[in-house]
N, C-alpha and C. Protein backbone atom coordinates (compact mmCIF):
# COMPACT_ATOMS: atom_id res chain seq x y z
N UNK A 1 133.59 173.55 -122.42
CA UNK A 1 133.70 174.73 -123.25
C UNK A 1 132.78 175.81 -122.68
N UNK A 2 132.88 176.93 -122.64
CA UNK A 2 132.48 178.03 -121.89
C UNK A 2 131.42 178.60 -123.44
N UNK A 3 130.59 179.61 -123.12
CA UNK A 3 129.87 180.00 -123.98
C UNK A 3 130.73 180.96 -124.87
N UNK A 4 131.66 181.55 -124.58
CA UNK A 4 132.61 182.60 -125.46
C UNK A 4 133.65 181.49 -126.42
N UNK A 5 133.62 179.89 -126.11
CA UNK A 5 134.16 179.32 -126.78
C UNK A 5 132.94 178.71 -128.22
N UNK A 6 132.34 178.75 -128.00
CA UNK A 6 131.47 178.31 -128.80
C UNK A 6 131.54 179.11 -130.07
N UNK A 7 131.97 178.05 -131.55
CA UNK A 7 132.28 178.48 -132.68
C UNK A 7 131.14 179.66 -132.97
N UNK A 8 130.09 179.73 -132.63
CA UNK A 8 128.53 180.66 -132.55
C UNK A 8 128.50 182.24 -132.19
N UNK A 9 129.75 181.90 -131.14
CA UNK A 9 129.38 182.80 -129.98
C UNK A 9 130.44 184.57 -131.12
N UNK A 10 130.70 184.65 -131.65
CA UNK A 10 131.17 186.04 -132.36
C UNK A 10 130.19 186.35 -133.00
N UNK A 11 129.44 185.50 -134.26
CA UNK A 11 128.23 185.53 -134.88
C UNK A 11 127.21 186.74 -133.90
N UNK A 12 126.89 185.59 -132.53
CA UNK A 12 125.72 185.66 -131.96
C UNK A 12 126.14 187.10 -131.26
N UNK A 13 127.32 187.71 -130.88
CA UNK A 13 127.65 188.74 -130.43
C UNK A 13 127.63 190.46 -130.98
N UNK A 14 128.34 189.34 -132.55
CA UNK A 14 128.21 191.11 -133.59
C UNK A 14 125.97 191.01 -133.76
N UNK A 15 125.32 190.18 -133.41
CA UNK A 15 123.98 189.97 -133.88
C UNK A 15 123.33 190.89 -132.91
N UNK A 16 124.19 190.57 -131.34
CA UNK A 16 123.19 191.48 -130.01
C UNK A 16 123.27 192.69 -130.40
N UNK A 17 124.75 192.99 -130.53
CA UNK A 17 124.94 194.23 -131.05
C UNK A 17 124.05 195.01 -132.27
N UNK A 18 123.67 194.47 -133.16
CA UNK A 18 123.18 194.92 -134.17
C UNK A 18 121.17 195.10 -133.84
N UNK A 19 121.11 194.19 -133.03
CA UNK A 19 120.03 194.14 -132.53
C UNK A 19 119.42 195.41 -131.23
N UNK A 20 120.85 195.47 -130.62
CA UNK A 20 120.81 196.98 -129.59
C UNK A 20 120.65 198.30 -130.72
N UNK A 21 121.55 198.30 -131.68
CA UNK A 21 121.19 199.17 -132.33
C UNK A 21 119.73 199.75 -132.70
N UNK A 22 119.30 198.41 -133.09
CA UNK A 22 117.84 198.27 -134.24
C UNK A 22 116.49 199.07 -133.25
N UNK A 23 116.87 198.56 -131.64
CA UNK A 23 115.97 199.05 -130.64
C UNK A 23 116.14 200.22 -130.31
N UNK A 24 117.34 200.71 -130.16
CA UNK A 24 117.85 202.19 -129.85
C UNK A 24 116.80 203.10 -130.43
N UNK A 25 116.81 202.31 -132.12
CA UNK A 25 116.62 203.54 -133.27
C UNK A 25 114.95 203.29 -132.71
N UNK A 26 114.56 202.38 -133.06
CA UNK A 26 112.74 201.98 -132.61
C UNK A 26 112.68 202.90 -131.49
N UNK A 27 112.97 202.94 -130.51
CA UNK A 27 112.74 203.48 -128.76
C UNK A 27 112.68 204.81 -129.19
N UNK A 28 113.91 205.68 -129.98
CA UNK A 28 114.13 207.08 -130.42
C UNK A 28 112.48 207.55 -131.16
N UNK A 29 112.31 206.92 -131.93
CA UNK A 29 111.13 207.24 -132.85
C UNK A 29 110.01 207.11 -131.80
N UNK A 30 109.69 206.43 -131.04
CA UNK A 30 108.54 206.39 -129.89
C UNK A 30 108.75 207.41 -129.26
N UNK A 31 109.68 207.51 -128.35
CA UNK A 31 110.48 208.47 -127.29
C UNK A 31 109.46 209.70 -127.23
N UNK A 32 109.35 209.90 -126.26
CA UNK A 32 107.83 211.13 -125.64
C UNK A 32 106.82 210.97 -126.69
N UNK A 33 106.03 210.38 -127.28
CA UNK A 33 105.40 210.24 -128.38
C UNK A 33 104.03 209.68 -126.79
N UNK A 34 102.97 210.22 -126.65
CA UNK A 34 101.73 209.36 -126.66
C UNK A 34 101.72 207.59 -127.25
N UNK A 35 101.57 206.82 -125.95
CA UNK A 35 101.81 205.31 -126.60
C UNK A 35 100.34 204.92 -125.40
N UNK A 36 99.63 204.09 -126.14
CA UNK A 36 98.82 203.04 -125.49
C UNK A 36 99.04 201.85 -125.12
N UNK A 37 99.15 201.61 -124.21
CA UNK A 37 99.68 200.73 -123.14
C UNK A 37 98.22 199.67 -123.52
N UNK A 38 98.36 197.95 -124.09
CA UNK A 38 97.56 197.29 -123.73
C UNK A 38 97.79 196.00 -122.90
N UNK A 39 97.29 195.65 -122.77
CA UNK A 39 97.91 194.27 -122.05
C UNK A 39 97.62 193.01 -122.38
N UNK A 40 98.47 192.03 -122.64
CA UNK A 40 98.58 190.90 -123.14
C UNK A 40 98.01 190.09 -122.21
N UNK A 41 97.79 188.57 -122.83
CA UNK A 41 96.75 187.52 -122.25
C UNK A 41 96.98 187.32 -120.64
N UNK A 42 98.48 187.40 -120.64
CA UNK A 42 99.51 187.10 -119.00
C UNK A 42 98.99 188.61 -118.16
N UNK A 43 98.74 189.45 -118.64
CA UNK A 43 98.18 190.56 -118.05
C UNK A 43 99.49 191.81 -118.33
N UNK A 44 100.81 191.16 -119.00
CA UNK A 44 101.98 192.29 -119.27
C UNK A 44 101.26 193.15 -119.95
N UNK A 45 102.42 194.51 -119.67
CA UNK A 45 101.55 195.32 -120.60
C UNK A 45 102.65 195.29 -122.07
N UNK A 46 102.46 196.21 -122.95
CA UNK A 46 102.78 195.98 -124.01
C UNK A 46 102.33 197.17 -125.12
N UNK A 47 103.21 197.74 -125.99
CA UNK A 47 103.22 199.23 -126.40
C UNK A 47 103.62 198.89 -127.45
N UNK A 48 103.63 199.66 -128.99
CA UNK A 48 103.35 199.67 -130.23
C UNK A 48 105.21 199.60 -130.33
N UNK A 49 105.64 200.76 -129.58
CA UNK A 49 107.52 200.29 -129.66
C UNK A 49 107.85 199.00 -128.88
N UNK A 50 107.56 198.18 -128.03
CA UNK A 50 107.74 196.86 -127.87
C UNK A 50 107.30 195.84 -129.10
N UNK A 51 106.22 196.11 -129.37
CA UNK A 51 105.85 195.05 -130.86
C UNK A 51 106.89 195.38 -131.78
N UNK A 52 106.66 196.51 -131.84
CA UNK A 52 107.69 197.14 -133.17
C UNK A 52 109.38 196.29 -133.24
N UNK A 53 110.11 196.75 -132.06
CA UNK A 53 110.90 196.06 -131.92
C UNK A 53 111.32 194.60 -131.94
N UNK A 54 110.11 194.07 -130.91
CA UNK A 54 110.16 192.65 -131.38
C UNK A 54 110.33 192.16 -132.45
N UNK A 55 109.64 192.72 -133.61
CA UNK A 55 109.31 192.18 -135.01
C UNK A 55 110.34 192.09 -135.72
N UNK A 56 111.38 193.43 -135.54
CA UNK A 56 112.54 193.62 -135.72
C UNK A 56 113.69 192.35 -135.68
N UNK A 57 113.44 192.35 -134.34
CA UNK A 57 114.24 191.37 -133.61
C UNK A 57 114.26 190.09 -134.38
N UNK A 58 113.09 189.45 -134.05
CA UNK A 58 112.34 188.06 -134.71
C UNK A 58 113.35 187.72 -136.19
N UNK A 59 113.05 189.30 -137.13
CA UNK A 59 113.46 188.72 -138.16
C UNK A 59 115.09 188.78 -138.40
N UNK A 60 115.41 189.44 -137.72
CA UNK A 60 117.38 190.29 -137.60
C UNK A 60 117.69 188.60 -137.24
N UNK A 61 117.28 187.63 -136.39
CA UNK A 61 117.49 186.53 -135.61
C UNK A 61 117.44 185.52 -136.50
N UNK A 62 116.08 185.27 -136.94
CA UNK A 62 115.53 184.24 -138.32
C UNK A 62 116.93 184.48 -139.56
N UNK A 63 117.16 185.76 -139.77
CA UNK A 63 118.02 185.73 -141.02
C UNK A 63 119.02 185.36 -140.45
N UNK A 64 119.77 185.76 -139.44
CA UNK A 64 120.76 185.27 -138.69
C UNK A 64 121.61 183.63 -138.63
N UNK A 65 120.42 183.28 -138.03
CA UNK A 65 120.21 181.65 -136.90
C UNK A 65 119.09 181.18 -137.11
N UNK A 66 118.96 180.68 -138.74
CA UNK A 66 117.48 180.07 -138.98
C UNK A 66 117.24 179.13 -138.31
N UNK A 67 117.79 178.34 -137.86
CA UNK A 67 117.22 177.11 -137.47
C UNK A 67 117.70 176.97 -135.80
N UNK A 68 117.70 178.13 -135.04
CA UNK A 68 117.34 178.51 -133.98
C UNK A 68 115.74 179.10 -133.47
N UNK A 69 115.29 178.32 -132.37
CA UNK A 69 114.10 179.05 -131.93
C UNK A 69 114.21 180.32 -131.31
N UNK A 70 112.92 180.92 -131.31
CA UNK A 70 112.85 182.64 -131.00
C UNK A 70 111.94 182.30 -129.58
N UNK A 71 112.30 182.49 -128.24
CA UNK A 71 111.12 182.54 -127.38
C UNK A 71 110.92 183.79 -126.81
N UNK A 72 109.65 184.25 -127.00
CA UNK A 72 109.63 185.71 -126.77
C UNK A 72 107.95 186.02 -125.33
């Protein structure tokens, strides 16, 4: 079975989608805005619209596909 066969896979599709949205709108609201760049333990860096979004994400996913893991 291919991944587009998977009973999951429409769910998990209208979800990316909704999730591209959610970042669009986050990125817009940052967008030329002054952002502080810090950097995480791995040395990435990492900005108040990356958290932001993430958080987003995390929970759009959790309500989604609870009993799917999030690796971020």
């Amino acid at each position: 079975m291919s991944f587009t066969e998977h009973p999951d896979f429409p769910r998990a599709l209208a979800l990316a989608e909704q999730l591209a949205d959610v970042a669009r709108r986050i990125v817009r609201e940052h967008f030329r805005a002054p952002l502080a760049v810090e950097h995480k333990s791995d040395d990435t860096p990492v900005t108040i619209a990356d958290r932001d979004i993430e958080s987003h994400m995390r929970r759009m996913i959790r309500a989604a596909f609870p009993a799917h893991a999030i690796r971020g």
